[in-house]
Protein backbone atom coordinates (compact mmCIF):
# COMPACT_ATOMS: atom_id res chain seq x y z
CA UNK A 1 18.45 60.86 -85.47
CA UNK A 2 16.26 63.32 -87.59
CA UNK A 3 14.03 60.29 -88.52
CA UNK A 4 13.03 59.26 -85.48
CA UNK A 5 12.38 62.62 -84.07
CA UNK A 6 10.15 63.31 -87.03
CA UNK A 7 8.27 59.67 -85.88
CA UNK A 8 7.99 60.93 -82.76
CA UNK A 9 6.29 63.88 -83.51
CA UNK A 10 3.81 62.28 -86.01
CA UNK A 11 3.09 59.81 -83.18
CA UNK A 12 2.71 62.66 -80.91
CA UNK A 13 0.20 64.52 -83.16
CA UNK A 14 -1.70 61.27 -84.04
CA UNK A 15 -2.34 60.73 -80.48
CA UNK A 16 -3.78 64.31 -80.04
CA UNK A 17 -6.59 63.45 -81.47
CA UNK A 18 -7.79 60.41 -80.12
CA UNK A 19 -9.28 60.13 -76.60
CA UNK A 20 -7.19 60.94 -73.78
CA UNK A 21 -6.99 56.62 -72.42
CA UNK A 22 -5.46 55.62 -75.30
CA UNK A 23 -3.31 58.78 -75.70
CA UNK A 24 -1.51 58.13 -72.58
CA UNK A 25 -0.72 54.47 -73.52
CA UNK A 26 0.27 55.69 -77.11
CA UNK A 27 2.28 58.44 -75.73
CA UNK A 28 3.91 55.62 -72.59
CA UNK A 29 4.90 53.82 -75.89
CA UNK A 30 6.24 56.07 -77.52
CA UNK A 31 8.79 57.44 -74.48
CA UNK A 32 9.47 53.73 -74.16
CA UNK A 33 10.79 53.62 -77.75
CA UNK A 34 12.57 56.91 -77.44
CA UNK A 35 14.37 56.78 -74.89
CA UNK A 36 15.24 53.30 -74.97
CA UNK A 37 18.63 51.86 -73.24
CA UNK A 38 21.05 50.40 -75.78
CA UNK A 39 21.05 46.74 -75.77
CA UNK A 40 24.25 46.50 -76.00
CA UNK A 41 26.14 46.97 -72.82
CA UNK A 42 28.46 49.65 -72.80
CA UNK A 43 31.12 48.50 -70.99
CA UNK A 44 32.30 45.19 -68.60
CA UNK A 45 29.92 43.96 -66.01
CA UNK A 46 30.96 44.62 -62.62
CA UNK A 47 29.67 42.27 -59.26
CA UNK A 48 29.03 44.32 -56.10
CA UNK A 49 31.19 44.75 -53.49
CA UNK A 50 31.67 42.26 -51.01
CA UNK A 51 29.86 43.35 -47.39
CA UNK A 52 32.38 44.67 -45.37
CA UNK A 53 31.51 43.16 -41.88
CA UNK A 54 32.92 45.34 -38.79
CA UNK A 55 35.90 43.75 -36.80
CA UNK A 56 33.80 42.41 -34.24
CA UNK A 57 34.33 38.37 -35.36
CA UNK A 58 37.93 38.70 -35.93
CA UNK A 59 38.26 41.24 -32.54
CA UNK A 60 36.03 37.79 -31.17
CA UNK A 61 38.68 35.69 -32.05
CA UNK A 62 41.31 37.41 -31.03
CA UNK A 63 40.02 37.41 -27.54
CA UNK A 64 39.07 34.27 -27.17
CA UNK A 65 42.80 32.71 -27.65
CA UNK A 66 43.78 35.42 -24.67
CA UNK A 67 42.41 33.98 -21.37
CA UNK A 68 43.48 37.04 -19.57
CA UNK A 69 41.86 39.87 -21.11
CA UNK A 70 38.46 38.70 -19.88
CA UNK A 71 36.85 42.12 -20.09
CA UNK A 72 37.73 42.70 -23.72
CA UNK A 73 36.33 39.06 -24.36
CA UNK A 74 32.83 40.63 -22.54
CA UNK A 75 32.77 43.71 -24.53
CA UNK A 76 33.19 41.66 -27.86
CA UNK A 77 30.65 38.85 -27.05
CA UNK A 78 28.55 41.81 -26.68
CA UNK A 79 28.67 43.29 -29.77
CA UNK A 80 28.50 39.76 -31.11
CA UNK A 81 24.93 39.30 -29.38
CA UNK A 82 23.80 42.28 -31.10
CA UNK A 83 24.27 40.80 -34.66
CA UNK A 84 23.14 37.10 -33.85
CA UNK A 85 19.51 35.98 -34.65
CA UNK A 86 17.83 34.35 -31.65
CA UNK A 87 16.80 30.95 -32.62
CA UNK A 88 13.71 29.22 -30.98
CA UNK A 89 15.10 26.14 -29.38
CA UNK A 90 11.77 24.09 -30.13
CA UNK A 91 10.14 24.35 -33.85
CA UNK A 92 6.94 24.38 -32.00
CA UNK A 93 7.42 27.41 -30.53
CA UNK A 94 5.25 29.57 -33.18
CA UNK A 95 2.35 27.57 -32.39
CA UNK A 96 -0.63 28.34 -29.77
CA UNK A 97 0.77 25.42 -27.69
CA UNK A 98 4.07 24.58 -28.23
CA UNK A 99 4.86 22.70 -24.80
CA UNK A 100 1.79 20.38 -25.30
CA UNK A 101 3.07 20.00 -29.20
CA UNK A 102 6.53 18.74 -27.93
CA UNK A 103 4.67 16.34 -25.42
CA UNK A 104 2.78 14.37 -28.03
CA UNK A 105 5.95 14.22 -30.38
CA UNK A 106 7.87 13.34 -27.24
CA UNK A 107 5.59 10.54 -26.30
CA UNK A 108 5.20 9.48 -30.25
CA UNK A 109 8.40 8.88 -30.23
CA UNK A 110 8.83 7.17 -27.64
CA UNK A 111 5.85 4.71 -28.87
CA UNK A 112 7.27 4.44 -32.29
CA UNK A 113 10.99 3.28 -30.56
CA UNK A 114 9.50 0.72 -28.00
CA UNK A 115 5.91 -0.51 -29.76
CA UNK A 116 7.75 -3.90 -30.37
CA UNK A 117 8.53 -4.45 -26.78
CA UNK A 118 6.45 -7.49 -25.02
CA UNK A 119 3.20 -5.74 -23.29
CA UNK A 120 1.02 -7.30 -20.65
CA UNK A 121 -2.08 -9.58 -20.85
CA UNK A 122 -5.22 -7.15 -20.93
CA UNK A 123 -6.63 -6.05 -17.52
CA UNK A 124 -2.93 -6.92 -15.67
CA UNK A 125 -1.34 -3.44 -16.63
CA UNK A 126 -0.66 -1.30 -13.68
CA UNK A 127 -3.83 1.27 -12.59
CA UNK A 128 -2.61 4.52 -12.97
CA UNK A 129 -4.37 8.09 -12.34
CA UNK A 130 -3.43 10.12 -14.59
CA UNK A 131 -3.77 13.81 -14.61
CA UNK A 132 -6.79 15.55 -15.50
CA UNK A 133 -6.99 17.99 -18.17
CA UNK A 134 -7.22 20.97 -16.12
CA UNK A 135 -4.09 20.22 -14.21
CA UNK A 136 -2.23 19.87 -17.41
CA UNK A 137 -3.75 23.05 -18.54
CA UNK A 138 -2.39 24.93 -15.26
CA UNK A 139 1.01 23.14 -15.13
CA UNK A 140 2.13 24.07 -19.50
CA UNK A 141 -0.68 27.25 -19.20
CA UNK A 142 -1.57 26.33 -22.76
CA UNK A 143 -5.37 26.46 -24.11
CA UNK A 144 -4.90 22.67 -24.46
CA UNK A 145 -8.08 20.93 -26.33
CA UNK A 146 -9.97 18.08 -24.66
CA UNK A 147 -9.57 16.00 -28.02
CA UNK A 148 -5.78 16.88 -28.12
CA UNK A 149 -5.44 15.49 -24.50
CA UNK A 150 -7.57 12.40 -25.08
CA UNK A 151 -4.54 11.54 -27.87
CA UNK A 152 -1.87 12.01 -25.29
CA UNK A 153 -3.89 10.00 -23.04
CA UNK A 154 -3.95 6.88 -25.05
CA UNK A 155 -0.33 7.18 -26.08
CA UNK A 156 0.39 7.08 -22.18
CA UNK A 157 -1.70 4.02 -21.92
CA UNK A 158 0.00 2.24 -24.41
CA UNK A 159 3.05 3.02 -23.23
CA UNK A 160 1.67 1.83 -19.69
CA UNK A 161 1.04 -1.62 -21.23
CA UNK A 162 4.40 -2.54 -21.39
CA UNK A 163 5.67 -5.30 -19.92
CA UNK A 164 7.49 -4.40 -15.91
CA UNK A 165 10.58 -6.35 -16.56
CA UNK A 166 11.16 -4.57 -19.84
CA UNK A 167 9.68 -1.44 -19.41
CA UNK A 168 12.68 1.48 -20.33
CA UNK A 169 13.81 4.13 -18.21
CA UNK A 170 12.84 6.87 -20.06
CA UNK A 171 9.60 5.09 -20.36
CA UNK A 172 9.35 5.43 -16.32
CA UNK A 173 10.14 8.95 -16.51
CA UNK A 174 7.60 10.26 -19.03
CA UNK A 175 4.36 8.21 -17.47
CA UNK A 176 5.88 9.44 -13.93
CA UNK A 177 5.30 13.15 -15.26
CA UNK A 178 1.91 12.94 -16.10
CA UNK A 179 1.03 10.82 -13.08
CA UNK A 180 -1.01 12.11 -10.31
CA UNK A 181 1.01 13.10 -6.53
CA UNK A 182 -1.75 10.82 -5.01
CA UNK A 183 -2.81 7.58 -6.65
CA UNK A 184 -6.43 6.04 -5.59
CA UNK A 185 -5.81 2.94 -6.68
CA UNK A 186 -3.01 2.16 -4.07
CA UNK A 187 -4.80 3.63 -1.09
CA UNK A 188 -6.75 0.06 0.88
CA UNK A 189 -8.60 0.05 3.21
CA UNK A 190 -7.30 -0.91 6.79
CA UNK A 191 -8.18 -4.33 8.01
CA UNK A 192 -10.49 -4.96 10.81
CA UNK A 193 -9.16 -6.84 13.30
CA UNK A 194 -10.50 -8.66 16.33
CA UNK A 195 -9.47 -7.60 19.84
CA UNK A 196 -8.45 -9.69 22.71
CA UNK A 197 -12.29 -10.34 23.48
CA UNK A 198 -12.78 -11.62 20.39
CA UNK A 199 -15.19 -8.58 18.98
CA UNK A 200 -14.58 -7.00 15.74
CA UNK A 201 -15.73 -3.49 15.07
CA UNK A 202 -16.67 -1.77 11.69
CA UNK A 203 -18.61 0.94 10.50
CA UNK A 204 -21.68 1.26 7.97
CA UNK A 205 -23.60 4.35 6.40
CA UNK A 206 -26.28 4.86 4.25
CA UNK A 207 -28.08 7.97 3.64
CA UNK A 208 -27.88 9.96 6.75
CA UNK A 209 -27.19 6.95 8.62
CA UNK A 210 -24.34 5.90 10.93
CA UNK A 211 -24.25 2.82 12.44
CA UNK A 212 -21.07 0.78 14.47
CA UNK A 213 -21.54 -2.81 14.31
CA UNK A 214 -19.59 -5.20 16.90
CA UNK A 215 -19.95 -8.60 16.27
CA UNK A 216 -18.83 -11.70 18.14
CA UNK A 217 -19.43 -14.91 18.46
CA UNK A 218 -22.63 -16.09 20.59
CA UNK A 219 -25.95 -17.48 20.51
CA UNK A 220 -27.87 -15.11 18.41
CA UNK A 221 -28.86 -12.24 19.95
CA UNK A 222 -28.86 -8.82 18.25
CA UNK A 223 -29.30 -5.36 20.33
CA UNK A 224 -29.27 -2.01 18.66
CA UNK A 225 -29.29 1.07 20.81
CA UNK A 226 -29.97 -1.03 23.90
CA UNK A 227 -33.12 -2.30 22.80
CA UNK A 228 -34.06 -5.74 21.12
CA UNK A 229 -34.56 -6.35 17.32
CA UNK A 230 -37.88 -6.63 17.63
CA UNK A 231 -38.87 -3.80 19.70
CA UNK A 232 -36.36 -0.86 17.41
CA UNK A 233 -37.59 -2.08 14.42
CA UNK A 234 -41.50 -2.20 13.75
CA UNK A 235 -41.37 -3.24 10.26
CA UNK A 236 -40.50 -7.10 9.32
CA UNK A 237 -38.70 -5.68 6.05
CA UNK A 238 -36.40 -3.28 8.50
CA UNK A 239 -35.68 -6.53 10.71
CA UNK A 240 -34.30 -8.74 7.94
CA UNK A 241 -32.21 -6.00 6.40
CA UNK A 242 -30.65 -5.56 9.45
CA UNK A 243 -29.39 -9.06 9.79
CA UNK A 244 -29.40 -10.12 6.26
CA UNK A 245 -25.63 -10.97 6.00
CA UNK A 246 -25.74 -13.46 8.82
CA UNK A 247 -28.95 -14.59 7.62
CA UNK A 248 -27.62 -14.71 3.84
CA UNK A 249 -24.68 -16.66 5.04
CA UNK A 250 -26.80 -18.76 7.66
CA UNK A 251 -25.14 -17.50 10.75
CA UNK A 252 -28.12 -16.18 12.32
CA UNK A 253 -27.47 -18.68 15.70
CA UNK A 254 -23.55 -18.56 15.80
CA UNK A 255 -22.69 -14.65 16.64
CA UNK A 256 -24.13 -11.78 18.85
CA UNK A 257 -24.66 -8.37 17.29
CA UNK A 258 -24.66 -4.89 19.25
CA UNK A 259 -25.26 -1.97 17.30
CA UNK A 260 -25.51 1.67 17.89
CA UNK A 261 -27.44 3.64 15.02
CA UNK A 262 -27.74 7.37 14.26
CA UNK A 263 -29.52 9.41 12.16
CA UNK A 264 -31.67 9.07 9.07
CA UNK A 265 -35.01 7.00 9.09
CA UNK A 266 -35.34 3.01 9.92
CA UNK A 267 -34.79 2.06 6.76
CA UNK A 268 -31.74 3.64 6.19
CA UNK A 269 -30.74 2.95 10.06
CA UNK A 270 -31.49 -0.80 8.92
CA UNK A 271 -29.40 -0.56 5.55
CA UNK A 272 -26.46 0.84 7.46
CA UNK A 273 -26.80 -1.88 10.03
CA UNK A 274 -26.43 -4.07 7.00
CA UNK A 275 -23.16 -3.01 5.67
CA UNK A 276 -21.34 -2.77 9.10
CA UNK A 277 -22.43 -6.23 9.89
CA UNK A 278 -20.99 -7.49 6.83
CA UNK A 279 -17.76 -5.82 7.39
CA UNK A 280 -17.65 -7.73 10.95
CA UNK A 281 -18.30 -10.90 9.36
CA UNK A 282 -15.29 -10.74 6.87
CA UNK A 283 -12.84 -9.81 9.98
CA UNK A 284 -14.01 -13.27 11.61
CA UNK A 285 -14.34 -15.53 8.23
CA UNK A 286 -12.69 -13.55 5.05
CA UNK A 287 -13.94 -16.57 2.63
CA UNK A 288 -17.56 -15.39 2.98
CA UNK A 289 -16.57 -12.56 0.51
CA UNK A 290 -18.34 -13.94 -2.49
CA UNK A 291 -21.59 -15.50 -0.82
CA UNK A 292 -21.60 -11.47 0.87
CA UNK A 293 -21.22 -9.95 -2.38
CA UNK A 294 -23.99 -11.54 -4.03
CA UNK A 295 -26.28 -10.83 -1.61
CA UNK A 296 -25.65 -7.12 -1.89
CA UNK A 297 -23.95 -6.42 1.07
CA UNK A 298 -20.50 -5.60 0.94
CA UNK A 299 -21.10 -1.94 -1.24
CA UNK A 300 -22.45 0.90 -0.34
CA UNK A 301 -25.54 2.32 -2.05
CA UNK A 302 -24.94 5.82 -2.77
CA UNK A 303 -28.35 6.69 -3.44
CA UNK A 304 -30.41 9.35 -1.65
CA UNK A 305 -33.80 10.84 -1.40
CA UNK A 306 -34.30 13.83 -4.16
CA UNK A 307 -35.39 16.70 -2.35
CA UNK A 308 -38.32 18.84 -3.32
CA UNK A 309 -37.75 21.23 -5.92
CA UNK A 310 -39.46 25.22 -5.60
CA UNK A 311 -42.92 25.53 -7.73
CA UNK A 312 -43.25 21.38 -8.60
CA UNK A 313 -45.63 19.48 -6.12
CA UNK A 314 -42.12 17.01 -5.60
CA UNK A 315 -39.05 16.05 -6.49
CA UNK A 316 -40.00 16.22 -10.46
CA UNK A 317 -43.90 16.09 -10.33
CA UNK A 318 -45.28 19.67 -12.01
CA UNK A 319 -48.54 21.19 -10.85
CA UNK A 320 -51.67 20.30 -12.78
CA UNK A 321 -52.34 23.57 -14.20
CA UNK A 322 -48.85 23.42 -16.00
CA UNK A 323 -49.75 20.63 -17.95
CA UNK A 324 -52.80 22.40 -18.91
């Protein structure tokens, strides 16, 4: 004991004189050494004691097998919520979008369980609508991505291409979610039919035009707005527009054409004439579809005039001095 005192007080004295860093890490070393804990344990190792839990479980369980002390059952599965750890019920739910997140792995799955199923012959599948990305967006209220949604998208699609006859229930049920309430692509367009005088009537825009066509069958004449063809339209270009589909179909001499135009210029009064007479036609002879269609008049053309914009001569022409 005497000898390592004395060390400890030559260590001590030694460290005195050096600088003051090292002295403290001399002097740490030599407290360290000193006052050292035996290695040796002094005496059996002893394991802590066990938690002692209250008697909530067992006061639980006790009233659980009682069905008539209901409010004792209450009290204890009240004190039993206080010690339980709330458990997410999705593991996506620490994410920004967890609803979205269990969508795609909902609809992976689904994929990876039915992929082997027969699909349909490309360009038969079922059109479907599907929702756009902002009504997805409202409906979870998730900052959903546009590149996230395009991969749902495509999974639906797939999914979609299944065959009818085979296609699963739950199948139905997922692409029935993320359908629109209003499909486009089963809305058609209601037939025109011919009354008792024979006459069918349809309707034809362009522009700001309006015109109602009624066509029947005849001789040839044409009258629009009570006058001849001739005298309403001045322009030979106007004329044949006007009566291109019979023309186009050479049945310029087998039907009579009255027409009552609104709006717009000649030309687009002459255009709209156009499309209403080839409506007309189809109600009397449906076949002519094709021969109508490749003359250009069974679609609409949805072009208009562009308007004059402020400081620009027209529609896109700048002033001179701009270019300058």
């Amino acid at each position: 004991m005497e000898t390592t005192l004395l060390r400890a007080g030559f260590r001590r004295a030694i460290a005195s004189s050096y600088n003051p860093a090292r002295r403290r890490v001399l002097l740490l070393h030599a407290s360290r050494r000193t006052y050292a804990s035996p290695s040796e344990p002094s005496g059996p190792i002893q394991a802590a004691r066990p938690i002692n839990f209250t008697s909530d479980t067992n006061q639980f369980a006790r009233s659980t097998t009682n069905s008539n002390k209901n409010t004792s059952q209450d009290q204890d599965y009240d004190r039993l919520l206080h010690r339980v750890r709330i458990v997410p019920a999705s593991p996506s739910y620490f994410t920004a979008t967890p609803r979205y997140t269990d969508d795609l792995l909902y609809l992976s799955s689904l994929y990876r369980k039915y992929q082997l199923l027969p699909r349909l012959a490309p360009g038969t599948e079922p059109r479907v609508a599907w929702k756009t990305l902002a009504e997805y967006r409202t409906e979870t209220g998730e900052p959903v991505r546009q590149k996230g949604y395009t991969i749902m998208l495509s999974l639906l699609k797939r999914l979609n291409k299944i065959h009818t006859a085979l296609l699963p229930v739950e199948v139905q049920r997922a692409l029935q979610r993320y359908k629109r309430r209003i499909q486009p692509f089963f809305d058609r367009a209601k037939p025109i039919e011919i009354d008792e005088l024979g006459r069918a009537r349809a309707v034809g825009r362009r522009k700001a035009c309006h015109a109602v066509v009624f066509l029947v069958e005849g001789e040839g004449e044409c009258l629009i707005n009570g006058r001849s063809l001739t005298e309403y339209f001045g322009r030979l270009h106007d004329r044949e527009s006007a009566v291109w589909p019979l023309k186009a179909t050479q049945r310029l001499d087998k039907y009579n054409v009255w027409a009552v135009a609104k709006g717009g210029g000649t030309t687009g009064q002459a255009e709209a004439i156009t499309l209403g007479l080839a409506k007309a036609l189809l109600a009397h002879e449906p076949d002519l579809k094709e021969a109508l269609r490749r003359a250009g008049c069974v679609t609409r053309d949805p072009r208009r005039v562009e308007r004059k914009k402020a400081g620009k001569l027209k529609a896109r022409k700048m002033p001179a001095w701009v270019k300058r």
